[in-house]
N, C-alpha and C. Protein backbone atom coordinates (compact mmCIF):
# COMPACT_ATOMS: atom_id res chain seq x y z
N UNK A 1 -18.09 -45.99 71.87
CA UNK A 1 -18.64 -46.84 72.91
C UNK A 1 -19.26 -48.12 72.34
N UNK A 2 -19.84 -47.89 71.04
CA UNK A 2 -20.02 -49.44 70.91
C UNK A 2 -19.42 -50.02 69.98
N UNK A 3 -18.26 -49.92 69.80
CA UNK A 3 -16.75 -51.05 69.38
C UNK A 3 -16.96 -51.34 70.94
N UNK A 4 -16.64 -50.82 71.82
CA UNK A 4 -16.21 -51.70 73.11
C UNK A 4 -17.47 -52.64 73.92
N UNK A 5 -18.60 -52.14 73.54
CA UNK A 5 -19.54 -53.25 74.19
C UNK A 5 -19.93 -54.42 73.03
N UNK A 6 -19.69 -54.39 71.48
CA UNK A 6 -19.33 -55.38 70.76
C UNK A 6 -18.32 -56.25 71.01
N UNK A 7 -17.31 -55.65 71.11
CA UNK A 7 -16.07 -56.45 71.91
C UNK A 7 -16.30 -57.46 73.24
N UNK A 8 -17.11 -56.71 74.06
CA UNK A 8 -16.91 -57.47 75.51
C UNK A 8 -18.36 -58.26 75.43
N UNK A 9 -19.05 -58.23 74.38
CA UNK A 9 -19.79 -59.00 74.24
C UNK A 9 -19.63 -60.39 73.57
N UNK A 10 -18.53 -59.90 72.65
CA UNK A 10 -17.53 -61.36 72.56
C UNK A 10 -16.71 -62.25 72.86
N UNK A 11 -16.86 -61.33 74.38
CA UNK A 11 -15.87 -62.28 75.14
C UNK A 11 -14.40 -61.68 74.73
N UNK A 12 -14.04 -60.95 73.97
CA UNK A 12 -13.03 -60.44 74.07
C UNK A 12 -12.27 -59.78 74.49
N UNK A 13 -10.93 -59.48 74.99
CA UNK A 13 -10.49 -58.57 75.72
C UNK A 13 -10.53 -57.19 75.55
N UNK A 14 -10.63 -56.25 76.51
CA UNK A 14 -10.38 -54.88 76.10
C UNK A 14 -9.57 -54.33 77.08
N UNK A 15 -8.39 -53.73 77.10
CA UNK A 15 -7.43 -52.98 77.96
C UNK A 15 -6.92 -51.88 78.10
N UNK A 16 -7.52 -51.19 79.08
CA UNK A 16 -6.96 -49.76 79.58
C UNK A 16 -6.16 -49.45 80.16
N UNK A 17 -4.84 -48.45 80.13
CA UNK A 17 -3.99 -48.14 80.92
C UNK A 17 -3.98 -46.67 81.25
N UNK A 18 -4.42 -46.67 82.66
CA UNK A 18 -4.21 -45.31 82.75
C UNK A 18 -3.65 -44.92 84.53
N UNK A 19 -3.01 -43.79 84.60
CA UNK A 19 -2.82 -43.37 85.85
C UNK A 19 -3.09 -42.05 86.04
N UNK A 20 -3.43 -41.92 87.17
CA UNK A 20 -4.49 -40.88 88.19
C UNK A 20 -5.85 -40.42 87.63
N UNK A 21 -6.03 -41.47 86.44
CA UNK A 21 -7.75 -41.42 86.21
C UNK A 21 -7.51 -40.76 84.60
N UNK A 22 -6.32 -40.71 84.02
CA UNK A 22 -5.53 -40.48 82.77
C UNK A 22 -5.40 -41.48 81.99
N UNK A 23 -6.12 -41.99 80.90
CA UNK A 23 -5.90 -42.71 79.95
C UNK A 23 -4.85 -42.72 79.12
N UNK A 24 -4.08 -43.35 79.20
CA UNK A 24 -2.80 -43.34 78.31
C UNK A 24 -2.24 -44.18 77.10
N UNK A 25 -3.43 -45.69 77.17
CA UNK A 25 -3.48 -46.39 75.86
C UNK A 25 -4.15 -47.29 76.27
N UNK A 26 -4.67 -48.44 75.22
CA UNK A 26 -5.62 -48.81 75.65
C UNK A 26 -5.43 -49.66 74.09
N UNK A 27 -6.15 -51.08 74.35
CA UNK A 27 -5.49 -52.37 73.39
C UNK A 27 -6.84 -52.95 73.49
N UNK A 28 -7.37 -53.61 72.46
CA UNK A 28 -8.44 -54.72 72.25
C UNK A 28 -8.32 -55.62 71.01
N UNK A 29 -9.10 -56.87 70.91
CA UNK A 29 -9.03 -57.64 70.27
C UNK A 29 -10.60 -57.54 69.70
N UNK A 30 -10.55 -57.56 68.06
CA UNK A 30 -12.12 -58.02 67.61
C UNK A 30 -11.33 -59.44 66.63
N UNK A 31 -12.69 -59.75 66.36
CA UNK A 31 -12.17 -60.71 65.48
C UNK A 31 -12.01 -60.45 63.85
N UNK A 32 -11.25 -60.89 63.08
CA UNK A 32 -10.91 -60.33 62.01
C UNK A 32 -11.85 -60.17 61.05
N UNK A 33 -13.05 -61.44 61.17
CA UNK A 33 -14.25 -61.36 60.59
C UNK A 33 -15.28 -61.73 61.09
N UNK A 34 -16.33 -61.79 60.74
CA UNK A 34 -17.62 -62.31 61.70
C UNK A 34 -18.09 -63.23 61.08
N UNK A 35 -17.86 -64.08 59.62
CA UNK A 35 -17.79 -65.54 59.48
C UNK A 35 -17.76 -66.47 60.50
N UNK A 36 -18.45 -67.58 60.70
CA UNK A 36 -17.79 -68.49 61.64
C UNK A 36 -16.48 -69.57 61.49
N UNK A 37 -15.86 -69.22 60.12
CA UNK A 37 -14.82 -69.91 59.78
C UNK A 37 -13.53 -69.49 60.28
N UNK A 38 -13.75 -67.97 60.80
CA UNK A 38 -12.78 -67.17 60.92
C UNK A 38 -13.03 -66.69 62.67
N UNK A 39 -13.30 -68.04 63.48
CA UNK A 39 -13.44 -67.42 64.84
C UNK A 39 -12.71 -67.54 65.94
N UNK A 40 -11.57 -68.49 65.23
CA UNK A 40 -10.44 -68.12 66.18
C UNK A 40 -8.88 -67.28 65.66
N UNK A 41 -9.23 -66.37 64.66
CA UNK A 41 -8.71 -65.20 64.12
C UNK A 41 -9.28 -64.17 65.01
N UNK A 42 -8.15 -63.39 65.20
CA UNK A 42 -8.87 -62.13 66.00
C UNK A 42 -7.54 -61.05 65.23
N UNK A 43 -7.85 -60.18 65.64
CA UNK A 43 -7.03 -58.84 64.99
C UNK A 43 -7.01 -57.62 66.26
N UNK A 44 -5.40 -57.31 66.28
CA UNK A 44 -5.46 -56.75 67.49
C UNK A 44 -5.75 -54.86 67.45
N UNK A 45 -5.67 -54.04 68.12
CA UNK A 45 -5.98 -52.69 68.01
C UNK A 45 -5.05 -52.23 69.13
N UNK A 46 -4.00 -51.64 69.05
CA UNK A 46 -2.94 -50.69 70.24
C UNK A 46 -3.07 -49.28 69.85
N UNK A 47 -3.34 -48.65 70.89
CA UNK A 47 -2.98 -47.04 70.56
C UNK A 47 -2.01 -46.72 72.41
N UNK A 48 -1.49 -46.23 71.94
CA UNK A 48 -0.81 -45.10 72.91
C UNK A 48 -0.94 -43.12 72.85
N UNK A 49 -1.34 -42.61 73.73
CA UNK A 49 -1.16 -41.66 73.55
C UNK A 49 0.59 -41.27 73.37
N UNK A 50 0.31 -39.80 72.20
CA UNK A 50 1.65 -39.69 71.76
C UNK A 50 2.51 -39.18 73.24
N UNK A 51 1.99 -38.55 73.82
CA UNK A 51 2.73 -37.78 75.30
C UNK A 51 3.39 -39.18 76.06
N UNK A 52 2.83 -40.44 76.13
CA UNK A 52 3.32 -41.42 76.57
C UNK A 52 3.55 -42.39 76.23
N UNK A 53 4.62 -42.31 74.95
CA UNK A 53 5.48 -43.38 73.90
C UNK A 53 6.30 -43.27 73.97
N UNK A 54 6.87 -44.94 74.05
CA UNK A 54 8.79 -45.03 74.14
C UNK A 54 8.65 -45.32 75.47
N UNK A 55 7.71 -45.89 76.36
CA UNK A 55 8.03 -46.16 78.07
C UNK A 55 7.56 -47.70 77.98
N UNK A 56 7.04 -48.21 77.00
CA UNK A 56 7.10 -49.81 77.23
C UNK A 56 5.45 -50.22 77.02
N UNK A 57 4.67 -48.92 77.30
CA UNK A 57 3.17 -48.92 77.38
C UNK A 57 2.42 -50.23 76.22
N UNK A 58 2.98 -49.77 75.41
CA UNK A 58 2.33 -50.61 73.94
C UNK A 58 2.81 -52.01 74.10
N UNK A 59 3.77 -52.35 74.48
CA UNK A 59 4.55 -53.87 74.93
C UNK A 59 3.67 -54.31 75.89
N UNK A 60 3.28 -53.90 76.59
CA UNK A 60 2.98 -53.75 77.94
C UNK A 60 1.30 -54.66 77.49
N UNK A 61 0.99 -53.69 77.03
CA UNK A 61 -0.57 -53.77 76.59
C UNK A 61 -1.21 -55.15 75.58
N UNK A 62 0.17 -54.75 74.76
CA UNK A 62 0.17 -56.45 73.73
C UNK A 62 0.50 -57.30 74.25
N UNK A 63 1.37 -57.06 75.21
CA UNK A 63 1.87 -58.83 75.34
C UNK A 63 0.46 -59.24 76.31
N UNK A 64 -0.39 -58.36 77.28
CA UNK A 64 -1.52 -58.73 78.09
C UNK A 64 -2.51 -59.11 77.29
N UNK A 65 -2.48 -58.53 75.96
CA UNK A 65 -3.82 -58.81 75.19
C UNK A 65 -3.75 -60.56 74.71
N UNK A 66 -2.13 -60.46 74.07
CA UNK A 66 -1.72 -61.81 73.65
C UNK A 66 -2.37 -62.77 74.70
N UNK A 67 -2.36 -62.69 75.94
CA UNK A 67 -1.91 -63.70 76.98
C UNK A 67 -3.43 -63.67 76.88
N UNK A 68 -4.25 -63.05 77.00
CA UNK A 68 -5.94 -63.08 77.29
C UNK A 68 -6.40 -63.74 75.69
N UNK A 69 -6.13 -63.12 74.77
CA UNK A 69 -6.55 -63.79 73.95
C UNK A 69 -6.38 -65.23 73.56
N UNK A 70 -5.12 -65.72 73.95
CA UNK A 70 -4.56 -67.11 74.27
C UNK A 70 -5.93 -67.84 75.20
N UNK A 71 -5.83 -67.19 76.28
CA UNK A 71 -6.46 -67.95 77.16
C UNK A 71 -8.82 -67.94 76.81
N UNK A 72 -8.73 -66.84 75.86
CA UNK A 72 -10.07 -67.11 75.46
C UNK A 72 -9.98 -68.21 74.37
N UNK A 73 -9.00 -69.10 73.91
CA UNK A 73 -8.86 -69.86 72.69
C UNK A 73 -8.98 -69.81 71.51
N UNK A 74 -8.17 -68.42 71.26
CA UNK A 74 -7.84 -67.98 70.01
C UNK A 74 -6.48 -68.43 69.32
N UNK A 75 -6.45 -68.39 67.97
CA UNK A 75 -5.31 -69.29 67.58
C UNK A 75 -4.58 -68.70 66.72
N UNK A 76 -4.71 -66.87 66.35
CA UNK A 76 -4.05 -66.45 65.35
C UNK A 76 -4.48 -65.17 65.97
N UNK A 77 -3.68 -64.13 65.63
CA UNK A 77 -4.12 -62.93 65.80
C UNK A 77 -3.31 -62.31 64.61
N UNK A 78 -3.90 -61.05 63.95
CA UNK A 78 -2.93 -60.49 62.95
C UNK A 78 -3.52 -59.14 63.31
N UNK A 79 -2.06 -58.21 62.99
CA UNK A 79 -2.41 -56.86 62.95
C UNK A 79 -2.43 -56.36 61.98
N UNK A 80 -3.06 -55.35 62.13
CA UNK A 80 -3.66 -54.57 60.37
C UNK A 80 -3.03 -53.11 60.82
N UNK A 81 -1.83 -52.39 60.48
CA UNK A 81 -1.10 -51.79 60.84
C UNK A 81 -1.38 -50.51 59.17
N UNK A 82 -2.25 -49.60 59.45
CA UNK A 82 -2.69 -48.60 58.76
C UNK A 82 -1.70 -47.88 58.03
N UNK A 83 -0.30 -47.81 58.36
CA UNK A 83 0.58 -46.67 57.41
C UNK A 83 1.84 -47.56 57.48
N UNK A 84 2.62 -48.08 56.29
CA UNK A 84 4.00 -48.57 56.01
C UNK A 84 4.82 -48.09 56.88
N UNK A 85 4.79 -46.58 57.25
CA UNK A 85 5.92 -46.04 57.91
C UNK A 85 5.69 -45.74 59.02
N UNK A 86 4.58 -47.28 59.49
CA UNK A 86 4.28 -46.80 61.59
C UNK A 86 5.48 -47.63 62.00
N UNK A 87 6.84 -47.27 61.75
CA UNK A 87 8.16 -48.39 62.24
C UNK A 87 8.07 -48.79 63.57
N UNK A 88 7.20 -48.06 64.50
CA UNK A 88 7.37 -48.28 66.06
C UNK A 88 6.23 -49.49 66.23
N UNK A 89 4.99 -49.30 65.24
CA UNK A 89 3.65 -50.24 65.28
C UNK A 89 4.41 -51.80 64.86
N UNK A 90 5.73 -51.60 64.03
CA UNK A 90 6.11 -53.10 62.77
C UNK A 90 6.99 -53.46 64.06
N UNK A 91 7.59 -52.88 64.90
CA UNK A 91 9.00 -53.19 65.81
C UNK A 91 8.23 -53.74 67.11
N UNK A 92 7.08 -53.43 67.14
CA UNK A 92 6.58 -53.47 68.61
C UNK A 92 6.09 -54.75 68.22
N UNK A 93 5.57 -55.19 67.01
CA UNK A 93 4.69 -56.73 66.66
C UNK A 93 5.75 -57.66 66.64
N UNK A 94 6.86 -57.06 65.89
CA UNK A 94 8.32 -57.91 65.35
C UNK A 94 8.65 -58.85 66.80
N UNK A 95 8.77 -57.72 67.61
CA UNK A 95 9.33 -57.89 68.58
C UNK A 95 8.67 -59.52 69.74
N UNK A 96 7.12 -58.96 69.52
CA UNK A 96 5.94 -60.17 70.31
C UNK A 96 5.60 -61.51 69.57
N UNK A 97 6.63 -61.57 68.14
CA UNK A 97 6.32 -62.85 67.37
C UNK A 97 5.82 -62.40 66.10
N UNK A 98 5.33 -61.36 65.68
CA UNK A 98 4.39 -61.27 64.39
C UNK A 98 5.46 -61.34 63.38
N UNK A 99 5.16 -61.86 62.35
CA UNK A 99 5.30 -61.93 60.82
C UNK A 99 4.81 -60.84 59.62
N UNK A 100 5.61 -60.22 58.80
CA UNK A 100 4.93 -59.77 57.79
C UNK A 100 4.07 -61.03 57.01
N UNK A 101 2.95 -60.83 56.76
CA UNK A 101 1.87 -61.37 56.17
C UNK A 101 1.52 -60.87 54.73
N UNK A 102 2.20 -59.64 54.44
CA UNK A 102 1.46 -58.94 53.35
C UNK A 102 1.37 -57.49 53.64
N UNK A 103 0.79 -56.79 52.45
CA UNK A 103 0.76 -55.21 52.08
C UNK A 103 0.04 -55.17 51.20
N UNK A 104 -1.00 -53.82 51.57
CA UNK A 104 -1.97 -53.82 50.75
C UNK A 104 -1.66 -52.40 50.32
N UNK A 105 -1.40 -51.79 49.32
CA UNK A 105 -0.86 -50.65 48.82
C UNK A 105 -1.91 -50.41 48.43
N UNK A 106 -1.38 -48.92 49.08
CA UNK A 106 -2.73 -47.09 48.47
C UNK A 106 -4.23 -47.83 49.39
N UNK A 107 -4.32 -48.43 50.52
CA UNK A 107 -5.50 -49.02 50.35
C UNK A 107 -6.31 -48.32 51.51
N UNK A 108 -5.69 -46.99 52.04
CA UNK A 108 -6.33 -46.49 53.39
C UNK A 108 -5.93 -44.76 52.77
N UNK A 109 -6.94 -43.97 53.30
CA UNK A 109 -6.25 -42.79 53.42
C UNK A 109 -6.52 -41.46 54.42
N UNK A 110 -6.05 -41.19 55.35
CA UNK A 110 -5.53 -40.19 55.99
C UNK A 110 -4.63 -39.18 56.23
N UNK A 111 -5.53 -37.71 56.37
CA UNK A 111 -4.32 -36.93 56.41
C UNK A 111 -4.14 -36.14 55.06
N UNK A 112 -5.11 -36.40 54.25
CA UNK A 112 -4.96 -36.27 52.90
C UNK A 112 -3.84 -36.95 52.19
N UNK A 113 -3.45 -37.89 52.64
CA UNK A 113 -2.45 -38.95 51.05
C UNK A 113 -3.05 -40.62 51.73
N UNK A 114 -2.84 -41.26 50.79
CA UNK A 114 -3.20 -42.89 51.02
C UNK A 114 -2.04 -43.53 51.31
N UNK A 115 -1.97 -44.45 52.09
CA UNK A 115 -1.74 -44.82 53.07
C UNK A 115 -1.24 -46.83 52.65
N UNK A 116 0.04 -47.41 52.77
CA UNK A 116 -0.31 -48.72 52.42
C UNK A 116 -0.67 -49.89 53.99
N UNK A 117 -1.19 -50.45 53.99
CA UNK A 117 -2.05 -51.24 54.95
C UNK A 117 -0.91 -52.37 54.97
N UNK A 118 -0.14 -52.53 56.10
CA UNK A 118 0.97 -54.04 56.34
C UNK A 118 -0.18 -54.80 57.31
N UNK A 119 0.29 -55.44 56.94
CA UNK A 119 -0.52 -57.18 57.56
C UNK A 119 0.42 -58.05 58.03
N UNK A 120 0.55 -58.29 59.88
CA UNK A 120 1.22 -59.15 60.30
C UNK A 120 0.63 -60.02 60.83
N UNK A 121 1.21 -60.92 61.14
CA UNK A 121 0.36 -62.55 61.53
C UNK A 121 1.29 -63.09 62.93
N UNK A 122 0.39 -63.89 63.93
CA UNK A 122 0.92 -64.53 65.12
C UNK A 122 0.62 -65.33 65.37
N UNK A 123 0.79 -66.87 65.50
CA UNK A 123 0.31 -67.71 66.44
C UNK A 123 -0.35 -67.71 67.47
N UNK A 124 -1.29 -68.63 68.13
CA UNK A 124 -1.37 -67.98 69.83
C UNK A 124 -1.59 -69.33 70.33
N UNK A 125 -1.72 -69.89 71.56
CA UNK A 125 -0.95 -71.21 72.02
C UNK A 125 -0.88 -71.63 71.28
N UNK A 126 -1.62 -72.79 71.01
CA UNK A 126 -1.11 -74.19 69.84
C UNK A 126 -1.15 -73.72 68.23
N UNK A 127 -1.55 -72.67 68.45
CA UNK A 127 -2.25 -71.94 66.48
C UNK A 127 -2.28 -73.19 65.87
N UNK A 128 -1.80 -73.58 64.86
CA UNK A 128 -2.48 -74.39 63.59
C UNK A 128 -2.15 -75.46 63.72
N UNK A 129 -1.54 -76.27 64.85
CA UNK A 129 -1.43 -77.79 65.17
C UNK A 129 -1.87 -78.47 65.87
N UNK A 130 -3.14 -78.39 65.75
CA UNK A 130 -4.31 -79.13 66.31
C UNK A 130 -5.32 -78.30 66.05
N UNK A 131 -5.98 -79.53 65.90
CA UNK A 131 -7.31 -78.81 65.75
C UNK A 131 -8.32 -78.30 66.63
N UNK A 132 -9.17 -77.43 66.10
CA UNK A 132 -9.80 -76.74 67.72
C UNK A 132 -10.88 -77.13 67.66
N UNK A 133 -11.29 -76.71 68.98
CA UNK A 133 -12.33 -77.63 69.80
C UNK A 133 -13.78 -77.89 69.06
């Protein structure tokens, strides 16, 4: 509970999807750091429950976050995608514009084995051609 009232205290988006009072995934934006150099970087967060993956949910959720975070005047968003082999987490970013950015090997671990950390990167309206406000 308080990742999400940090969040909406920043003005940032937070998004729930659920039906008949069933949470089924749910997307937010923090910012990547709390520097003020780094405040129109944000870094996104998607989960889907596993019972309801593969129906569009996670598309669904990013492309709304994209569009809100756009419109709070953010200019980059990157995802920090916890395991090399989340292929559905790399296809779902691929898909909304993101870039591999980088890999941070052995640098997370769950599950008992470590884990390499991919780093993708996005534009969001004008990103880096112009300067912001």
């Amino acid at each position: 509970m308080l990742r999400h009232a940090n969040v909406m205290q920043l003005g940032l988006p937070w998004l729930v999807a659920s039906v008949d009072g069933e949470v089924q995934g749910f997307a937010y934006a923090n910012h990547f750091r709390p520097r003020p150099g780094f405040r129109y970087l944000v870094e996104d967060s998607v989960y889907v429950d596993a019972n309801h993956g593969g129906k569009g949910l996670g598309l669904a959720l990013l492309t709304e976050l994209i569009r809100r975070c756009e419109l709070a005047g953010m200019r980059q968003m990157v995802a920090v995608i916890g395991d090399s082999a989340n292929t559905a987490s790399m296809a779902l970013h691929r898909r909304l514009g993101f870039v591999h950015a980088g890999q941070l090997t052995a640098s997370g671990r769950k599950h008992g084995r470590w884990l390499d950390t991919v780093l993708m990167q996005r534009p969001l309206g004008l990103g880096h051609t112009t300067d912001a406000p």
